[in-house]
C-alpha atoms as a PDB file:
ATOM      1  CA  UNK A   1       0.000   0.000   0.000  1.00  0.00           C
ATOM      2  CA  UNK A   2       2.580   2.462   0.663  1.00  0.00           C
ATOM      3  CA  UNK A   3       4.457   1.601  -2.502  1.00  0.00           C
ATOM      4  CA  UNK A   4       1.090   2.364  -4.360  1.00  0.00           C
ATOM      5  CA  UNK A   5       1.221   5.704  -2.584  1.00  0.00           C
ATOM      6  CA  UNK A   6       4.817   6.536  -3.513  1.00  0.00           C
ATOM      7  CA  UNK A   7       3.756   6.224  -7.425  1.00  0.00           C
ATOM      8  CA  UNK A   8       0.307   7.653  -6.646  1.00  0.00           C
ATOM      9  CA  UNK A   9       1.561  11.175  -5.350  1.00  0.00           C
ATOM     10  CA  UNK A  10       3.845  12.351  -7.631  1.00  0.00           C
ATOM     11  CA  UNK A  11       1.222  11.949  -9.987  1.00  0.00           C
ATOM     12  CA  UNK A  12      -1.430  14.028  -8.709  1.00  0.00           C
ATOM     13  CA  UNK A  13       1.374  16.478  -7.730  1.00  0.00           C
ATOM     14  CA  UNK A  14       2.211  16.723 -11.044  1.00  0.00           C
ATOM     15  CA  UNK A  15      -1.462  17.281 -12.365  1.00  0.00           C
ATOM     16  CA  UNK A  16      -1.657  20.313  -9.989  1.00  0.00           C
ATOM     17  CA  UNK A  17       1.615  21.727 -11.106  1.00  0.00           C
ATOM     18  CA  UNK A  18       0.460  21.965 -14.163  1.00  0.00           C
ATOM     19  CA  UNK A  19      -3.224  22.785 -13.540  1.00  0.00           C
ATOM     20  CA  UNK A  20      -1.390  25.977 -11.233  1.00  0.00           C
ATOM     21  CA  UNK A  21       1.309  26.873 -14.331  1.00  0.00           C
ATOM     22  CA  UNK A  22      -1.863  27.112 -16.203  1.00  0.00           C
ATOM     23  CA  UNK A  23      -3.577  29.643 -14.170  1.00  0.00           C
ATOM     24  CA  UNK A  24      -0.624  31.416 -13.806  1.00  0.00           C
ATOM     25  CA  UNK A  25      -0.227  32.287 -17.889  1.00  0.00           C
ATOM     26  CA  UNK A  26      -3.894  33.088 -18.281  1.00  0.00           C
ATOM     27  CA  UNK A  27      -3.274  35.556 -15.313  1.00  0.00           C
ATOM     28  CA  UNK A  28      -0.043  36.674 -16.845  1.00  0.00           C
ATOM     29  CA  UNK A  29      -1.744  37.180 -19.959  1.00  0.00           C
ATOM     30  CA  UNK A  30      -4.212  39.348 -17.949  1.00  0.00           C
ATOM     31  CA  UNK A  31      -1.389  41.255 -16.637  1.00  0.00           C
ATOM     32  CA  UNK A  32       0.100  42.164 -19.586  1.00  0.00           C
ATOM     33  CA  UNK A  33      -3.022  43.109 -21.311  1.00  0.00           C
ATOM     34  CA  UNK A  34      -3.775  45.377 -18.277  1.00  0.00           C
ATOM     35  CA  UNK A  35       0.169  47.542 -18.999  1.00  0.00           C
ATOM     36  CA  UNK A  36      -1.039  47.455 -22.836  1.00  0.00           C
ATOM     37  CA  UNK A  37       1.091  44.770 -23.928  1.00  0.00           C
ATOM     38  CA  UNK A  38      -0.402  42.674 -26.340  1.00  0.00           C
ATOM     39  CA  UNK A  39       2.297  40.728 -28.114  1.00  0.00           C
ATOM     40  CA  UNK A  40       3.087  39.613 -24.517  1.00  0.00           C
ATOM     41  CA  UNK A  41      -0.544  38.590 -24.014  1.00  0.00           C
ATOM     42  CA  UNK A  42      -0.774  36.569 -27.394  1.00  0.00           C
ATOM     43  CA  UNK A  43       2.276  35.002 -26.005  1.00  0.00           C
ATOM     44  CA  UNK A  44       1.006  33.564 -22.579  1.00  0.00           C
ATOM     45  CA  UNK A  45      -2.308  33.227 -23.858  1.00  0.00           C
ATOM     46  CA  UNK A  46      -0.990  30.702 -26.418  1.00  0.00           C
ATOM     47  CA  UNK A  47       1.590  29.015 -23.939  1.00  0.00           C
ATOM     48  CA  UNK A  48      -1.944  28.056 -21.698  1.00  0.00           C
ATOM     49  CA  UNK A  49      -3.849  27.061 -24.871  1.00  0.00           C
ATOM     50  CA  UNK A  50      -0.996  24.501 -25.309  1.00  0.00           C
ATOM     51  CA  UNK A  51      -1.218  23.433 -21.517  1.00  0.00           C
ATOM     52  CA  UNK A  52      -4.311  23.032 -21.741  1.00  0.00           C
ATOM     53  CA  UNK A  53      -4.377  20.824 -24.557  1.00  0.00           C
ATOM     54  CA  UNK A  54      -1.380  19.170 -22.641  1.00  0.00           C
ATOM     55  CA  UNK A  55      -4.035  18.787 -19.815  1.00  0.00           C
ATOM     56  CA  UNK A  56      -7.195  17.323 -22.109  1.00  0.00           C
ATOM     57  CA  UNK A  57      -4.867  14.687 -23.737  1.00  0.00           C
ATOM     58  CA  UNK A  58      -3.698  13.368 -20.310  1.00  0.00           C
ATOM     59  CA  UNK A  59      -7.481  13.376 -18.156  1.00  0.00           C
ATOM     60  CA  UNK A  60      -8.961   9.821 -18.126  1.00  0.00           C
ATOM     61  CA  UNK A  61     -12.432  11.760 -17.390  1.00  0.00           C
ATOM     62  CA  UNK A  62     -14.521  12.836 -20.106  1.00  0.00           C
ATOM     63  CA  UNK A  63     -15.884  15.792 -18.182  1.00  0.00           C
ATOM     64  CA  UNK A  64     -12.089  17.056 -17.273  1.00  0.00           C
ATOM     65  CA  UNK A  65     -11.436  16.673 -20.807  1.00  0.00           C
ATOM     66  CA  UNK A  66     -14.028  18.601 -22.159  1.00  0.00           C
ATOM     67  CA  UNK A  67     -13.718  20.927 -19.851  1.00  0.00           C
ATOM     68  CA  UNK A  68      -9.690  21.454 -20.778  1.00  0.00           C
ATOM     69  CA  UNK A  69     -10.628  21.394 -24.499  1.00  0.00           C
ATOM     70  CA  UNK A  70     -12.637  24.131 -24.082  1.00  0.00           C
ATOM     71  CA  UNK A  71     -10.579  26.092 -22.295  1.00  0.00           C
ATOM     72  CA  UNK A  72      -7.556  25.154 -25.222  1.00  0.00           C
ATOM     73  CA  UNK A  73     -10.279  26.761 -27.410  1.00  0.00           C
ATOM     74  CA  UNK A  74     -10.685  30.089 -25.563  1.00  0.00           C
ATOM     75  CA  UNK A  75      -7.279  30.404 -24.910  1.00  0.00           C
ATOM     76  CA  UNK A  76      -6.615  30.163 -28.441  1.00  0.00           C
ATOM     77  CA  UNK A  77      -9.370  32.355 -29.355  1.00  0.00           C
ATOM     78  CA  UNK A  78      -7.960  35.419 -26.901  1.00  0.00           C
ATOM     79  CA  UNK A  79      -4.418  34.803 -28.113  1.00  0.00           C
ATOM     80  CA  UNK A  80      -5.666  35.428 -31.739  1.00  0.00           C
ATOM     81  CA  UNK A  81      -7.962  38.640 -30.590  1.00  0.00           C
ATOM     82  CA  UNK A  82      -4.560  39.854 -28.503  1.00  0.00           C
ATOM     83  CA  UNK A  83      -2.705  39.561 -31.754  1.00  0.00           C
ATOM     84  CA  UNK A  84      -5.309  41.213 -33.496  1.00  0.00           C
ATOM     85  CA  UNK A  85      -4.851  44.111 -30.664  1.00  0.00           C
ATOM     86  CA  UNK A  86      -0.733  44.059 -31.290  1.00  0.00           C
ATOM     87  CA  UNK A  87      -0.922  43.944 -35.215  1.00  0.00           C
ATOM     88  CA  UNK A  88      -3.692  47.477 -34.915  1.00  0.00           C
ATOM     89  CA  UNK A  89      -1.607  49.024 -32.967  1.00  0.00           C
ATOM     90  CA  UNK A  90       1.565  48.377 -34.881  1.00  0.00           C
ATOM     91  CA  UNK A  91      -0.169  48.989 -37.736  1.00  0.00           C
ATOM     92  CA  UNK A  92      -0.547  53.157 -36.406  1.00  0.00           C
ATOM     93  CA  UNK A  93      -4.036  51.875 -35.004  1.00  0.00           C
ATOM     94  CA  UNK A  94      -6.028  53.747 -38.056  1.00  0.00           C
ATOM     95  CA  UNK A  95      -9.728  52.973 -39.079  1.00  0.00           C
ATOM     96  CA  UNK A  96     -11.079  50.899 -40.399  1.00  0.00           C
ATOM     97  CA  UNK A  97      -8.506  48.475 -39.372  1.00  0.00           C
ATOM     98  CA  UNK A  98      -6.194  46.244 -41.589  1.00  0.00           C
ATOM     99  CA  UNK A  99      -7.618  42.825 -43.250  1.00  0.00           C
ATOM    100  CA  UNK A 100      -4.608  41.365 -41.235  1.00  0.00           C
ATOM    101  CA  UNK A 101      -6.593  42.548 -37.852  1.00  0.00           C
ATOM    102  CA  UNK A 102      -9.817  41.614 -39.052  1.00  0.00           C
ATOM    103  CA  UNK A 103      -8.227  38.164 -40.026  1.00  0.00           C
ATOM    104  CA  UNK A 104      -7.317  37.527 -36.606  1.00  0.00           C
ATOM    105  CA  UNK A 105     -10.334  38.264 -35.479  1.00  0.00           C
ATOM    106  CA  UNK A 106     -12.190  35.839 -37.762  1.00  0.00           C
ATOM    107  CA  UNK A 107      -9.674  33.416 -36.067  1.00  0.00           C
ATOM    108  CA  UNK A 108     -10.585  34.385 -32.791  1.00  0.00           C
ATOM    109  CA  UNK A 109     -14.761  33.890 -33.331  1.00  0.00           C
ATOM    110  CA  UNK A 110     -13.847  30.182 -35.129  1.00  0.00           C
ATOM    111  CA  UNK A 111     -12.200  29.074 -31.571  1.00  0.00           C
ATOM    112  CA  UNK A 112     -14.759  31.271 -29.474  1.00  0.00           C
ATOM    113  CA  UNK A 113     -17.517  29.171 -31.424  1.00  0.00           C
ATOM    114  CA  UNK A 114     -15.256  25.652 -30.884  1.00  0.00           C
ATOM    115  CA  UNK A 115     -15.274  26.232 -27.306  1.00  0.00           C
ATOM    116  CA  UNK A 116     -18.794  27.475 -27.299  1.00  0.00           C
ATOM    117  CA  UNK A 117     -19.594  24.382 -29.081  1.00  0.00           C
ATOM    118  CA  UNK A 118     -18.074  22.504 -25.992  1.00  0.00           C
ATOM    119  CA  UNK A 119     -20.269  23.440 -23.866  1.00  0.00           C
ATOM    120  CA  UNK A 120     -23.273  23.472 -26.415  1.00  0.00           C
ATOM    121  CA  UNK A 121     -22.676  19.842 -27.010  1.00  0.00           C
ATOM    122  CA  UNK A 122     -21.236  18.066 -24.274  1.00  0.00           C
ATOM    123  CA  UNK A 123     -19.950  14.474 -24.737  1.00  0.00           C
ATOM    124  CA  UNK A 124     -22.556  12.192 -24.386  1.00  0.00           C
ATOM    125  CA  UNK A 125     -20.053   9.643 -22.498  1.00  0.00           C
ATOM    126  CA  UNK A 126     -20.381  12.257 -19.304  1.00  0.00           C
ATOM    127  CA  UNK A 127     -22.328  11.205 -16.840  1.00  0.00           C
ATOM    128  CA  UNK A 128     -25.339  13.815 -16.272  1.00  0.00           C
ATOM    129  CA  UNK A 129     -23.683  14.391 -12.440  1.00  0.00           C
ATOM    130  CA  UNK A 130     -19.942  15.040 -13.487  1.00  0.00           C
ATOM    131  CA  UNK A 131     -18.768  18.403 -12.323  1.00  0.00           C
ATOM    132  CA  UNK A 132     -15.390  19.683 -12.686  1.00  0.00           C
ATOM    133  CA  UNK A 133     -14.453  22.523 -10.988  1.00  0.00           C
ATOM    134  CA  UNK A 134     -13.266  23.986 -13.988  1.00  0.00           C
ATOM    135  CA  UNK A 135     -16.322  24.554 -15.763  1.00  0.00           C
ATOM    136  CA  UNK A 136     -18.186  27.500 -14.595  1.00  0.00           C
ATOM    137  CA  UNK A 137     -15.355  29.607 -14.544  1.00  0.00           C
ATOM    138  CA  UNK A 138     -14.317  28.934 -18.051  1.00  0.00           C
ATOM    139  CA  UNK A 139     -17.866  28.736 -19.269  1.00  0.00           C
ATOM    140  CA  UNK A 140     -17.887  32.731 -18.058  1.00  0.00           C
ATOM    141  CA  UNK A 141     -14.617  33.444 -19.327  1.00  0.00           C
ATOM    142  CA  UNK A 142     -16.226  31.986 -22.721  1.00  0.00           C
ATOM    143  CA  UNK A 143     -19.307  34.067 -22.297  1.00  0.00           C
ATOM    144  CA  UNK A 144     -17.253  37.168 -21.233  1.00  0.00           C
ATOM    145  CA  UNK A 145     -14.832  36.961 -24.274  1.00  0.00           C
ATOM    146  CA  UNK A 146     -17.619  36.609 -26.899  1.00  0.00           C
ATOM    147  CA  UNK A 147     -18.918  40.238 -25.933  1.00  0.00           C
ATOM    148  CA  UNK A 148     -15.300  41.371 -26.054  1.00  0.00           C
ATOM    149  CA  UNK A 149     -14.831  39.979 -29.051  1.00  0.00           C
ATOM    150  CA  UNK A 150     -18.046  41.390 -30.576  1.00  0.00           C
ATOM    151  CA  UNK A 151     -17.156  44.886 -29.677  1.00  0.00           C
ATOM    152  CA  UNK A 152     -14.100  44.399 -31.203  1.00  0.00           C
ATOM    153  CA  UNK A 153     -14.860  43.322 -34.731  1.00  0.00           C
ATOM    154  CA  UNK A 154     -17.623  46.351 -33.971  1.00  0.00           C
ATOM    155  CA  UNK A 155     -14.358  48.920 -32.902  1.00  0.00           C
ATOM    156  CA  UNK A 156     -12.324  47.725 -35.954  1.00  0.00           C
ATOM    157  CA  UNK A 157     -14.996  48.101 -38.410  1.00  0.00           C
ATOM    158  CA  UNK A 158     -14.143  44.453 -39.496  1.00  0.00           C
ATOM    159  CA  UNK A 159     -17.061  42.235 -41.074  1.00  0.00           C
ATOM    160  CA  UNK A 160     -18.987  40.298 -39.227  1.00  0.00           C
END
């Protein structure tokens, strides 16, 4: 039993590690959005879209990996509308912006609407009472970004 434990713990520990590196690039991202760095955002933003899809291909549950798939999505979907941000700016930030902005922000809506999808659709292999604690928060995150996203499309007088 305590052999089972040795093997056991590292693990989990590792599972947390990774679950904690992944919070801490979506709130570096966060940061560097907030000092008006958005190259820097893209850039953690798509370092957690890749832990997260890390994270998915490693759950055994079907609920944790929906739940990480979705967030991959999102993650991928902000990284594109932070680019978007970085590549206006650069760009002298004139209207109506770039097709190289608006691009990116047709980018950004196709992963919004895979992780929207997600959640839409869930895997029918999930039992009706699986919960992860994952899934309200990046459900709102999902919800939040899509009016972000819509306002910016709207702001850069891209198509829709």
């Amino acid at each position: 039993m305590a052999l089972l434990a040795c093997f056991a713990l590292p693990c989990q520990a590792q599972v947390m590690g990774e679950e904690a590196e992944l919070d801490r690039l979506r709130t570096k991202a966060e940061e560097a959005m907030g000092n008006e760095d958005a190259e820097g955002a893209a850039m953690s933003m798509g370092r957690a879209a890749l832990m997260a899809a890390q994270l998915a291909k490693r759950q055994t549950d079907p609920a944790s990996k929906q739940v990480f798939k979705a967030a991959e999505h999102l993650y991928r979907s902000q990284e594109h509308g932070y680019r978007a941000i970085a590549l206006f700016r650069r760009a002298g930030g004139e209207l109506p912006a770039s097709a190289g902005v608006c691009g990116s922000l047709q980018l950004a809506q196709l992963e919004l609407n895979h992780a929207q999808t997600s959640f839409e659709e869930p895997d029918h292999t999930v039992p009706k009472d699986a919960t992860h604690p994952r899934v309200k928060p990046v459900q709102q995150s999902t919800e939040d970004w899509a009016i972000v996203l819509s306002s910016m499309r709207t702001e850069f007088h891209c198509p829709a």
